[in-house]
PDB file of N, CA and C in Angstrom:
ATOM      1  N   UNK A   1     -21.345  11.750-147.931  1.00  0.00           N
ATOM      2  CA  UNK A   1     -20.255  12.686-148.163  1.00  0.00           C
ATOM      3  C   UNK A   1     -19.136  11.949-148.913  1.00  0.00           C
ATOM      4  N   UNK A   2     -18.873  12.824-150.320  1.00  0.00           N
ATOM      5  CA  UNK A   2     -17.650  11.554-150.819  1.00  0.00           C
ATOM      6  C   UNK A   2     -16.036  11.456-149.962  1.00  0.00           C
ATOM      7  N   UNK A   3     -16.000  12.591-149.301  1.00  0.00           N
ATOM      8  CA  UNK A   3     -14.884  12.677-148.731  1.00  0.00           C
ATOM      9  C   UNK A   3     -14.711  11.229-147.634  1.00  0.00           C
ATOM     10  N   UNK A   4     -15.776  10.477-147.052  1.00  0.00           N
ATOM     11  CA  UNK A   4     -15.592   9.423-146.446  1.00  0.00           C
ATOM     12  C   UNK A   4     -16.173   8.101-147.196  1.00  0.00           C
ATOM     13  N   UNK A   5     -16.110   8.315-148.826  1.00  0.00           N
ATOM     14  CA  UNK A   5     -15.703   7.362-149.420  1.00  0.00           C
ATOM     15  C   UNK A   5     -14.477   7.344-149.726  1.00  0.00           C
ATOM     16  N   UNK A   6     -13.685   8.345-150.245  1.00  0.00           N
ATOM     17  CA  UNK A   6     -12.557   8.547-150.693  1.00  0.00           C
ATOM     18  C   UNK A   6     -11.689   7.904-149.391  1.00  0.00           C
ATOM     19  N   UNK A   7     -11.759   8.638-148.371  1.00  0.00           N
ATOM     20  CA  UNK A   7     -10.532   8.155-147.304  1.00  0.00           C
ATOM     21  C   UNK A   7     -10.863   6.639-146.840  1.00  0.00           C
ATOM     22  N   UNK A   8     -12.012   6.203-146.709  1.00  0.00           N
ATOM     23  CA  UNK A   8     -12.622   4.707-146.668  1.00  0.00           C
ATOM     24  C   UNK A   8     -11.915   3.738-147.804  1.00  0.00           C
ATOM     25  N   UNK A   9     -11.765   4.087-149.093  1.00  0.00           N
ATOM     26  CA  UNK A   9     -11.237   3.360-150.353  1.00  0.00           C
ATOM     27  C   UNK A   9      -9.739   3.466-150.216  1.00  0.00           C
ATOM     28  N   UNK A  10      -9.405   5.074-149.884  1.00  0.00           N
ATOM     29  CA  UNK A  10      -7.818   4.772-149.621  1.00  0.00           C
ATOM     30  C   UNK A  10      -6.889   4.516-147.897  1.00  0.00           C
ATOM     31  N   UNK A  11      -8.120   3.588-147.363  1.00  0.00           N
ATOM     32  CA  UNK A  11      -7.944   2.702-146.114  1.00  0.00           C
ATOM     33  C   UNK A  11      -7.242   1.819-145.874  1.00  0.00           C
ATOM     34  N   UNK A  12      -7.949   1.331-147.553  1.00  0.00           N
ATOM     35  CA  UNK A  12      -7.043  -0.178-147.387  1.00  0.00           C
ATOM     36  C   UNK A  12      -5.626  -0.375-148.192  1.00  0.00           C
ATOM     37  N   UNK A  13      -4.519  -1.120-147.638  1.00  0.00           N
ATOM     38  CA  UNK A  13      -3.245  -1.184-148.371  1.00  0.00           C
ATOM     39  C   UNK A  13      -3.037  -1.681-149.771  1.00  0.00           C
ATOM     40  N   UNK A  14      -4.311  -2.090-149.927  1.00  0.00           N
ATOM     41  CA  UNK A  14      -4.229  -2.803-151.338  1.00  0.00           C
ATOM     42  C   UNK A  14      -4.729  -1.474-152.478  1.00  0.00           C
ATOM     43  N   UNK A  15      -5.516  -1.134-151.859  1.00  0.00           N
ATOM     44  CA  UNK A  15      -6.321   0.104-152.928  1.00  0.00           C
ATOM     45  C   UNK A  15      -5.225   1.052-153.401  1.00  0.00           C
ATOM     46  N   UNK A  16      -4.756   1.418-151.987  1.00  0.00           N
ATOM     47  CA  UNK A  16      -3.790   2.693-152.123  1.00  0.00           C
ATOM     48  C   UNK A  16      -2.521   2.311-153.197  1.00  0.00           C
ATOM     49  N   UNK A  17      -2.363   0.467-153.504  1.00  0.00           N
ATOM     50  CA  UNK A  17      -1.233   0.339-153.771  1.00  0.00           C
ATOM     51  C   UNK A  17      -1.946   0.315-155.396  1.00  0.00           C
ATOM     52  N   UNK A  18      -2.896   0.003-155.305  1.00  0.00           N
ATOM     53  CA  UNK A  18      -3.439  -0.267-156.895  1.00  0.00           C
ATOM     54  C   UNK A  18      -3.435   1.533-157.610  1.00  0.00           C
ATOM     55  N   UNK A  19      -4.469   2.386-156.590  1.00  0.00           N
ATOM     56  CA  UNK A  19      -4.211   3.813-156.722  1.00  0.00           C
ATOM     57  C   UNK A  19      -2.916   4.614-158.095  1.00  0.00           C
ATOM     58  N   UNK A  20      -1.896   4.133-156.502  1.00  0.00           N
ATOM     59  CA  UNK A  20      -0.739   4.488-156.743  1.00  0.00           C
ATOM     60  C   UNK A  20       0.173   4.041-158.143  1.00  0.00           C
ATOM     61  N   UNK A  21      -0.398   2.553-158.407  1.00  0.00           N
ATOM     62  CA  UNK A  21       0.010   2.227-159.918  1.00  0.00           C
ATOM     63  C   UNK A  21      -0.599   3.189-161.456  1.00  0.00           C
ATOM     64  N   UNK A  22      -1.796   3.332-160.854  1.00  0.00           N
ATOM     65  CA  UNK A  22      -2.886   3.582-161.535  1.00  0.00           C
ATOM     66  C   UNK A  22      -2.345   5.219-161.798  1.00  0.00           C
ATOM     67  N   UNK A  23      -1.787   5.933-161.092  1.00  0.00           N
ATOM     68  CA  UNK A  23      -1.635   7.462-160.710  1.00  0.00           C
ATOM     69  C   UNK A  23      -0.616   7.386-161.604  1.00  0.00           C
ATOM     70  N   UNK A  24       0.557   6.522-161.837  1.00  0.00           N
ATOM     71  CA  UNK A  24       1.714   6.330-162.773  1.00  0.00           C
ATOM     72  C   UNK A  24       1.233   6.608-164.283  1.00  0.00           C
ATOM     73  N   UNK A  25      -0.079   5.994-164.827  1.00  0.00           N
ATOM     74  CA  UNK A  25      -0.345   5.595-165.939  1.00  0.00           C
ATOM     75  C   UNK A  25      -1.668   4.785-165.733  1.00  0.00           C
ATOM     76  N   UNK A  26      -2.814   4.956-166.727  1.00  0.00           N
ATOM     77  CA  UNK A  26      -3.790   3.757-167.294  1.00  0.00           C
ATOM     78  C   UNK A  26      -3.332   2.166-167.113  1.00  0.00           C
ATOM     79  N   UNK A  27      -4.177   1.650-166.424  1.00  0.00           N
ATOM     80  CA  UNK A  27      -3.704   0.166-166.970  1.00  0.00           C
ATOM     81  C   UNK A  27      -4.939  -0.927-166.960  1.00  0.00           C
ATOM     82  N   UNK A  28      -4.820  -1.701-167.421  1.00  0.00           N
ATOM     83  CA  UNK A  28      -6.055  -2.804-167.490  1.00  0.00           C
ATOM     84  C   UNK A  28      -5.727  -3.260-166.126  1.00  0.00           C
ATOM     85  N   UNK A  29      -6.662  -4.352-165.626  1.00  0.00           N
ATOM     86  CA  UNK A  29      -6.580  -4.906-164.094  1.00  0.00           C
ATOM     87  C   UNK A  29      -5.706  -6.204-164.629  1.00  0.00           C
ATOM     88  N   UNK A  30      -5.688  -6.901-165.611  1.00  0.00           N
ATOM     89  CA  UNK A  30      -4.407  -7.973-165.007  1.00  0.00           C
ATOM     90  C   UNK A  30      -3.402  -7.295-165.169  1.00  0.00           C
ATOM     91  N   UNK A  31      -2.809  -6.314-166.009  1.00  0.00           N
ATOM     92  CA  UNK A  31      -1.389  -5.340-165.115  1.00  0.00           C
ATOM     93  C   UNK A  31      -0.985  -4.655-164.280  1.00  0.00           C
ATOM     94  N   UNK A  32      -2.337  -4.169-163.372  1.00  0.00           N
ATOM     95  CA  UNK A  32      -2.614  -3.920-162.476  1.00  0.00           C
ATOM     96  C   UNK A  32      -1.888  -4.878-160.986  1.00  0.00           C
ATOM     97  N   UNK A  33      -2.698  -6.169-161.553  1.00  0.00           N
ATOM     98  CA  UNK A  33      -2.041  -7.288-160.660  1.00  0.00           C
ATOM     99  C   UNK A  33      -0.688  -7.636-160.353  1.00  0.00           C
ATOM    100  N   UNK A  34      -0.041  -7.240-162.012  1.00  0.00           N
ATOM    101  CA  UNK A  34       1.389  -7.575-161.908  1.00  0.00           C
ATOM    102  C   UNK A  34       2.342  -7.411-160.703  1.00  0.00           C
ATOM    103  N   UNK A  35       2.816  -8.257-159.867  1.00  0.00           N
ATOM    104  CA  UNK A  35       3.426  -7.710-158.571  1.00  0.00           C
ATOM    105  C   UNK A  35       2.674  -7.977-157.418  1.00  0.00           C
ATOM    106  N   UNK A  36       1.552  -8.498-157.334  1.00  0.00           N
ATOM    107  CA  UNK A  36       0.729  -8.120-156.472  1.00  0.00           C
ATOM    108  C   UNK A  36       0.072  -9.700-156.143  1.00  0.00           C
ATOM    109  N   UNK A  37      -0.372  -9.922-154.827  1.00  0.00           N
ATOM    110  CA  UNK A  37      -0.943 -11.438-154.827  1.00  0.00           C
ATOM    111  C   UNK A  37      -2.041 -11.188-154.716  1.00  0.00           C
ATOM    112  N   UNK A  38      -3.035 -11.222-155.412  1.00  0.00           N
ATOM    113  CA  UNK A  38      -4.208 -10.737-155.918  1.00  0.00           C
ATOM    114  C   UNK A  38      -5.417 -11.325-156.901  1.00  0.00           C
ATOM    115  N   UNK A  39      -6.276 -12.215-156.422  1.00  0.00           N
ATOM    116  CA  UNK A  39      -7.098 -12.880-157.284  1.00  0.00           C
ATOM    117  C   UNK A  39      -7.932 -11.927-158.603  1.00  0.00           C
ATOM    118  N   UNK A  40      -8.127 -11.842-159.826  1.00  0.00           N
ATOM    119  CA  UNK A  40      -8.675 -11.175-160.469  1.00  0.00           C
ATOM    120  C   UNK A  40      -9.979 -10.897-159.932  1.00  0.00           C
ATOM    121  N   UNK A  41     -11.132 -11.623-159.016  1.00  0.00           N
ATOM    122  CA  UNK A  41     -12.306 -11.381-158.358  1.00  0.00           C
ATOM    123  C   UNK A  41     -11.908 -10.106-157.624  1.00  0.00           C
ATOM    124  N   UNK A  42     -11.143 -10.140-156.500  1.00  0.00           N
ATOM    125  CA  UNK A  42     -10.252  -9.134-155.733  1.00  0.00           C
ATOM    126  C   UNK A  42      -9.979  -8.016-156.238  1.00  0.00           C
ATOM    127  N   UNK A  43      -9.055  -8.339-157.245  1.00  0.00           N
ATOM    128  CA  UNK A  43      -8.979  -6.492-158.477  1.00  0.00           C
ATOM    129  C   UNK A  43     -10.845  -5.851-158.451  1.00  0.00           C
ATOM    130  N   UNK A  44     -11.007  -7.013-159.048  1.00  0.00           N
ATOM    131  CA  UNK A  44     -12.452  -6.286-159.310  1.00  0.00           C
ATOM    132  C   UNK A  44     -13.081  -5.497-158.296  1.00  0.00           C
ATOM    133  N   UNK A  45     -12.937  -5.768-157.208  1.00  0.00           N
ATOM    134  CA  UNK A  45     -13.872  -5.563-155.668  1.00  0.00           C
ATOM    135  C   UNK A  45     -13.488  -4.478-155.469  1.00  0.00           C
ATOM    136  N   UNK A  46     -11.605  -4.446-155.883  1.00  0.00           N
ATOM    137  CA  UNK A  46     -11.287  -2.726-155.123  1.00  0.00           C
ATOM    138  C   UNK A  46     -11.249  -2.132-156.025  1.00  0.00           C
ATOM    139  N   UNK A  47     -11.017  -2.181-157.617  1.00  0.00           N
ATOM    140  CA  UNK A  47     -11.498  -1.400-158.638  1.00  0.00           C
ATOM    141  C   UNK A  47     -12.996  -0.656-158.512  1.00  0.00           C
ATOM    142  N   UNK A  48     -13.985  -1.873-157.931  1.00  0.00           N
ATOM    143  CA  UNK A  48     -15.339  -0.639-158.068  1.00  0.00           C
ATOM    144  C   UNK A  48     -15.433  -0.425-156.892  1.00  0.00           C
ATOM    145  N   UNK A  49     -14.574  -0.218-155.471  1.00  0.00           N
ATOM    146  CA  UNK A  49     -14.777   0.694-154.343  1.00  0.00           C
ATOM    147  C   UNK A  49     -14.377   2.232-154.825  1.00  0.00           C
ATOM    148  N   UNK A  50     -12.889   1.910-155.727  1.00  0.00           N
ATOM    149  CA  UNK A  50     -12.079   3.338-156.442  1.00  0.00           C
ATOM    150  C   UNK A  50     -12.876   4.048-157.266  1.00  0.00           C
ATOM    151  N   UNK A  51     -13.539   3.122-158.253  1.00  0.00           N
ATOM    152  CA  UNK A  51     -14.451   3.941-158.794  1.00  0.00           C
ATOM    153  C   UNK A  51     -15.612   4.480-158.230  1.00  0.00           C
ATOM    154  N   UNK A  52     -16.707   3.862-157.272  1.00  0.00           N
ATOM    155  CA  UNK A  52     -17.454   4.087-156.310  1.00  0.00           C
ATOM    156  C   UNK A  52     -17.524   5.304-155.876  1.00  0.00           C
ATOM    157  N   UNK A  53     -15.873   5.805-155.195  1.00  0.00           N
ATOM    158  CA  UNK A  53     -15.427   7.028-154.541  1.00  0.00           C
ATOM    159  C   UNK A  53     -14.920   8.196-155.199  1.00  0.00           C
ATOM    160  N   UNK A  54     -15.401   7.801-156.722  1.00  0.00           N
ATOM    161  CA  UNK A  54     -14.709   8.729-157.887  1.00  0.00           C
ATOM    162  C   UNK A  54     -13.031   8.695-157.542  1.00  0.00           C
ATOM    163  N   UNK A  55     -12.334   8.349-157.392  1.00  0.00           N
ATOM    164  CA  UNK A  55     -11.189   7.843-157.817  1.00  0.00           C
ATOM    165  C   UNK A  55     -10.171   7.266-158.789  1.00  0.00           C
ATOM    166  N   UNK A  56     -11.528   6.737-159.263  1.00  0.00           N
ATOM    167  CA  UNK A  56     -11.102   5.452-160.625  1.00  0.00           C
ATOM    168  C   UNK A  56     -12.112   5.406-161.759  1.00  0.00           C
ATOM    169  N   UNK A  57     -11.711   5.886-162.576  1.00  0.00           N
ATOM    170  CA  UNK A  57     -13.037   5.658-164.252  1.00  0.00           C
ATOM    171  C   UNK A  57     -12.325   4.454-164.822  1.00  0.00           C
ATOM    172  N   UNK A  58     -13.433   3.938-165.959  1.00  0.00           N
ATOM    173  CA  UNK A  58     -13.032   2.911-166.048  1.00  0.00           C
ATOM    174  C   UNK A  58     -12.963   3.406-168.015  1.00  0.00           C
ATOM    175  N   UNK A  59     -12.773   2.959-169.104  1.00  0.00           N
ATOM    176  CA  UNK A  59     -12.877   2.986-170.623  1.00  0.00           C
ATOM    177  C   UNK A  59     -12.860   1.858-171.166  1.00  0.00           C
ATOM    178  N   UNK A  60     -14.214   1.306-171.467  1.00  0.00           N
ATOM    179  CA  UNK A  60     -14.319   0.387-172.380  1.00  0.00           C
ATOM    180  C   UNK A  60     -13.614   0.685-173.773  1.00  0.00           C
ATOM    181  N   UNK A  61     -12.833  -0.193-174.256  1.00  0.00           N
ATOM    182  CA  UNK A  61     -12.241  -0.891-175.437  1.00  0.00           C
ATOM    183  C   UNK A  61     -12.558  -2.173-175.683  1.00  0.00           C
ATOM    184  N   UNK A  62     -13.588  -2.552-176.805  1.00  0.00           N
ATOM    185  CA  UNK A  62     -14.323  -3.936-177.203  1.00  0.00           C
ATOM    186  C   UNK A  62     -14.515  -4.618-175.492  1.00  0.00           C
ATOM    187  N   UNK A  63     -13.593  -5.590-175.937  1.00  0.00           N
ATOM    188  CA  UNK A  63     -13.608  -6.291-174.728  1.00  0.00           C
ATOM    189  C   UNK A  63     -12.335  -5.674-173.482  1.00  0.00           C
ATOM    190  N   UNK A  64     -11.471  -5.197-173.535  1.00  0.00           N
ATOM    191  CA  UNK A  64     -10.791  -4.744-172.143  1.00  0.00           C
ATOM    192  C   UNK A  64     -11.400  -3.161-171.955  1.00  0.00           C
ATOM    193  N   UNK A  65     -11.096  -3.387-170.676  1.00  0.00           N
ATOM    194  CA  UNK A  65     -11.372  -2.018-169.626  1.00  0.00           C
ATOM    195  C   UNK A  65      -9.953  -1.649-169.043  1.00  0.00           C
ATOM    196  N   UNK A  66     -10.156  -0.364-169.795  1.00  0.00           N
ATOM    197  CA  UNK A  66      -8.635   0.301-168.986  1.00  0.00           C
ATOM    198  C   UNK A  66      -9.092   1.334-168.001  1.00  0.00           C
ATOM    199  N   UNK A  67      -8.223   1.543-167.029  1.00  0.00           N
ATOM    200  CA  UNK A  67      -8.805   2.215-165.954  1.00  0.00           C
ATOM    201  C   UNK A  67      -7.572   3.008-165.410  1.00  0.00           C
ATOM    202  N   UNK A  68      -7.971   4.324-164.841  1.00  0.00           N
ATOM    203  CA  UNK A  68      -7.415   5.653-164.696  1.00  0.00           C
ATOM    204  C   UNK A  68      -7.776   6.377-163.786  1.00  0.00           C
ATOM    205  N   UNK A  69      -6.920   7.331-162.657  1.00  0.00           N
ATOM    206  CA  UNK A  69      -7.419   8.129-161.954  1.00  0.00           C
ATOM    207  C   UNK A  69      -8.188   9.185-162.294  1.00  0.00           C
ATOM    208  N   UNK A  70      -9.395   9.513-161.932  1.00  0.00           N
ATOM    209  CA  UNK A  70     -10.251  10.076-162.014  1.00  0.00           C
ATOM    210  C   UNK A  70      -9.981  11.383-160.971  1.00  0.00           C
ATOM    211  N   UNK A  71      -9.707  12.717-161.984  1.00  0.00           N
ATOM    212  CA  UNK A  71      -9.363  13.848-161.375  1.00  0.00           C
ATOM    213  C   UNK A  71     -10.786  14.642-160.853  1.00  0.00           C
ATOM    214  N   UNK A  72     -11.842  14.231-161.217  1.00  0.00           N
ATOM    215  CA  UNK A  72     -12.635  14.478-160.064  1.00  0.00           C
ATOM    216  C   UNK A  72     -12.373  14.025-158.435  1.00  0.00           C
ATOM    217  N   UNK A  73     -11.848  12.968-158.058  1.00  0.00           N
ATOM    218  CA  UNK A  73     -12.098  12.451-156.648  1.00  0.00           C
ATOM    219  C   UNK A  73     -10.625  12.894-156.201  1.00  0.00           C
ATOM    220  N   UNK A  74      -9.856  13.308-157.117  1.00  0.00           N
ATOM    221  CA  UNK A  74      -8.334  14.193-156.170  1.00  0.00           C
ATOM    222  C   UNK A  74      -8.938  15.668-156.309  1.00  0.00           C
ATOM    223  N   UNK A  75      -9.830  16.202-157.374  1.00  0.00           N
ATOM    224  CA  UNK A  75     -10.707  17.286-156.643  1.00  0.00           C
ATOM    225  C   UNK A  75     -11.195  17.810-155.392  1.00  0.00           C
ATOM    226  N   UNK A  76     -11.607  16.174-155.034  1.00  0.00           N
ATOM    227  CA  UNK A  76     -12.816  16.592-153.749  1.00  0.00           C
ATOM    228  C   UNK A  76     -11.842  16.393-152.576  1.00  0.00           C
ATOM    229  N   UNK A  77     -10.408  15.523-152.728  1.00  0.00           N
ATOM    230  CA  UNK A  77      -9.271  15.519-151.804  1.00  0.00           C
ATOM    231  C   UNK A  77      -8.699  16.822-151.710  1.00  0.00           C
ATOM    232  N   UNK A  78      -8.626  17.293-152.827  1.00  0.00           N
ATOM    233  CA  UNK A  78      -7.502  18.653-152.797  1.00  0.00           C
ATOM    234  C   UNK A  78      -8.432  19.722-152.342  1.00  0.00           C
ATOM    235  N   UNK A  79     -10.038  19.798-152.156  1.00  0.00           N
ATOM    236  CA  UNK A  79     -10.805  20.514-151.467  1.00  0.00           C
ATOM    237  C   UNK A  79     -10.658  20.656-149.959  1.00  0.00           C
ATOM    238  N   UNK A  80     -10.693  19.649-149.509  1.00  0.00           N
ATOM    239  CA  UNK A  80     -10.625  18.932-148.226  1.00  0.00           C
ATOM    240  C   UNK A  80      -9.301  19.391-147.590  1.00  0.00           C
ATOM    241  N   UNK A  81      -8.200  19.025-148.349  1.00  0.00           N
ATOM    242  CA  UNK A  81      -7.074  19.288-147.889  1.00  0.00           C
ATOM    243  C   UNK A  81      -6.912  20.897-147.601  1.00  0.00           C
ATOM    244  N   UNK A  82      -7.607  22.016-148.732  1.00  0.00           N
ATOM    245  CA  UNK A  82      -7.279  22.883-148.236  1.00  0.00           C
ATOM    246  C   UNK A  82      -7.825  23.234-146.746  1.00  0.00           C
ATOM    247  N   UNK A  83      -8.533  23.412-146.607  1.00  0.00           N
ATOM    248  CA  UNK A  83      -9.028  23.577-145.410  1.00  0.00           C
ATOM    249  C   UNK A  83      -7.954  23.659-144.183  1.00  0.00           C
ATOM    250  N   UNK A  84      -7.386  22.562-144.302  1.00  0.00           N
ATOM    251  CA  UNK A  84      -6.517  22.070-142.984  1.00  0.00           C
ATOM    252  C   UNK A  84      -4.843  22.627-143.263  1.00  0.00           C
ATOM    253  N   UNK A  85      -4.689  22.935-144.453  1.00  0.00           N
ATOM    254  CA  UNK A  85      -3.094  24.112-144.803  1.00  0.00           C
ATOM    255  C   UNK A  85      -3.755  25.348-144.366  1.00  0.00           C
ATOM    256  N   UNK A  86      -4.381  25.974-144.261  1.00  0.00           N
ATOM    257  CA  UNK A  86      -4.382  27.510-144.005  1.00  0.00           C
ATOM    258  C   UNK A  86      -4.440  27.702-142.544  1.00  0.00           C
ATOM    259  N   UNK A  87      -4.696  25.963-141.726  1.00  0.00           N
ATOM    260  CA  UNK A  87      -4.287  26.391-140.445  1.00  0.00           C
ATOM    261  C   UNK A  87      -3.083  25.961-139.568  1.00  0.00           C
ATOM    262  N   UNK A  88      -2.636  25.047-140.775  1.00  0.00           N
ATOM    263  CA  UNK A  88      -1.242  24.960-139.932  1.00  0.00           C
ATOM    264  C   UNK A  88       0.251  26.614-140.410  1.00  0.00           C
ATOM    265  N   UNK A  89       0.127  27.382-141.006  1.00  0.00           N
ATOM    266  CA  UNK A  89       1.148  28.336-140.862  1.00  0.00           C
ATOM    267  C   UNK A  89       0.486  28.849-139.775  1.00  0.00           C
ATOM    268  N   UNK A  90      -0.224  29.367-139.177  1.00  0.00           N
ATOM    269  CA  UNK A  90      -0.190  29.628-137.747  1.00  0.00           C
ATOM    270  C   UNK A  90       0.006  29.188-136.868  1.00  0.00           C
ATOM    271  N   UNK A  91      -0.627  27.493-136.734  1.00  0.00           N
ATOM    272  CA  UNK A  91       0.223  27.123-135.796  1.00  0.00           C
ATOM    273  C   UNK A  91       1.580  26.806-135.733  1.00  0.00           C
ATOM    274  N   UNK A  92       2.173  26.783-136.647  1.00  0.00           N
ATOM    275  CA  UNK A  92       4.068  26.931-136.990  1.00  0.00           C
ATOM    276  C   UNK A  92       4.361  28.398-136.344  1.00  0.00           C
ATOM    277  N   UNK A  93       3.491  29.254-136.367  1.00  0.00           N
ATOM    278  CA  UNK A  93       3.716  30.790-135.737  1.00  0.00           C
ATOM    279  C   UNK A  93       3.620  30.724-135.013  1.00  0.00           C
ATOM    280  N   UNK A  94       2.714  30.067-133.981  1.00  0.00           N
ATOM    281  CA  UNK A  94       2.591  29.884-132.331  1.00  0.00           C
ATOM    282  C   UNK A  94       3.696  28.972-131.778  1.00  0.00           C
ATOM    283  N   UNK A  95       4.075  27.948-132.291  1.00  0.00           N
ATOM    284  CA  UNK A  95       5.006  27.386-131.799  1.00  0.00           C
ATOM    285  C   UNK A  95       6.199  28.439-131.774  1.00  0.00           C
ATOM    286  N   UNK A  96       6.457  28.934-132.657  1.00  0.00           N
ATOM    287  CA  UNK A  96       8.123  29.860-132.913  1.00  0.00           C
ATOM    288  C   UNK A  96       7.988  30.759-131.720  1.00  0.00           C
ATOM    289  N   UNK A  97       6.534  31.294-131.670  1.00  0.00           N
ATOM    290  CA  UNK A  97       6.284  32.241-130.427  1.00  0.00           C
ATOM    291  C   UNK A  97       7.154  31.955-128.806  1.00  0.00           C
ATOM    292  N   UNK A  98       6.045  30.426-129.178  1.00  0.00           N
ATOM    293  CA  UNK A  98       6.567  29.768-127.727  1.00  0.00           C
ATOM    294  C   UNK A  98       7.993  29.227-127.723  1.00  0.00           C
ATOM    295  N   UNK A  99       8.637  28.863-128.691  1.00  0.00           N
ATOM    296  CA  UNK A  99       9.647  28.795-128.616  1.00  0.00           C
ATOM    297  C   UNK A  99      10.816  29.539-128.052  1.00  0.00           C
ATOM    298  N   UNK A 100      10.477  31.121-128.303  1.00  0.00           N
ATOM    299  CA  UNK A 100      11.393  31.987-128.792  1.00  0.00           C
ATOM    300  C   UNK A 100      11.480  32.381-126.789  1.00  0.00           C
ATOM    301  N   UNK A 101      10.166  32.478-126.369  1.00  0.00           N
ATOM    302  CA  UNK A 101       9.573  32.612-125.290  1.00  0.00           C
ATOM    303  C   UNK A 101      10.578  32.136-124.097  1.00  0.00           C
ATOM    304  N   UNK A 102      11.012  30.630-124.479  1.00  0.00           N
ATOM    305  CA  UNK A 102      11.249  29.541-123.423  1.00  0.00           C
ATOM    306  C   UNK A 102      13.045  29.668-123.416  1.00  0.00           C
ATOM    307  N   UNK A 103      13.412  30.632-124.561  1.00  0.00           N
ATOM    308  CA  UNK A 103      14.736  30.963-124.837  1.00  0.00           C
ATOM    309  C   UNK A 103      15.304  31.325-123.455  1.00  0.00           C
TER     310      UNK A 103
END
């Protein structure tokens, strides 16, 4: 199921932080690093978990690879997610209930 690759890849603090650069804009992995204490072996490892989980594509140019969020794998998040909004306005309605109740 990719949904427990996706939440598995964005587990770890490093991914989510690479993610999150990545979500800003394209970037190659040593700018990626910029900021970050991070061996280039390391980039690599959580670059192909992101991509792995459809998260992360990668675009060869000669020799660099620039790499980008991949709006397939916030697809299969924003699938997921719905699910679980259409049941919290009711329970915001049951609470007000009980609230109003205890008045």
């Amino acid at each position: 199921m990719i949904e427990n690759d996706i939440f598995k890849a964005l587990g770890d603090p490093t991914r989510r932080a690479i993610f999150e650069k990545l979500a800003g804009g394209g970037s190659n992995a040593s700018a990626l690093r910029e900021g970050m204490e991070i061996s280039q072996p390391a980039m690599s490892q959580h670059l192909s978990v992101l991509r792995a989980a459809k998260l992360v594509r990668e675009e060869r140019q000669g020799r660099f690879v620039n790499y980008e969020v991949d709006p397939e794998g916030l697809e299969h998040i924003a699938r997921w997610l719905q699910k679980y909004r259409n049941y919290w306005p009711a329970r915001i309605d049951a609470l007000k209930d009980v609230l109003k109740d205890m008045d």
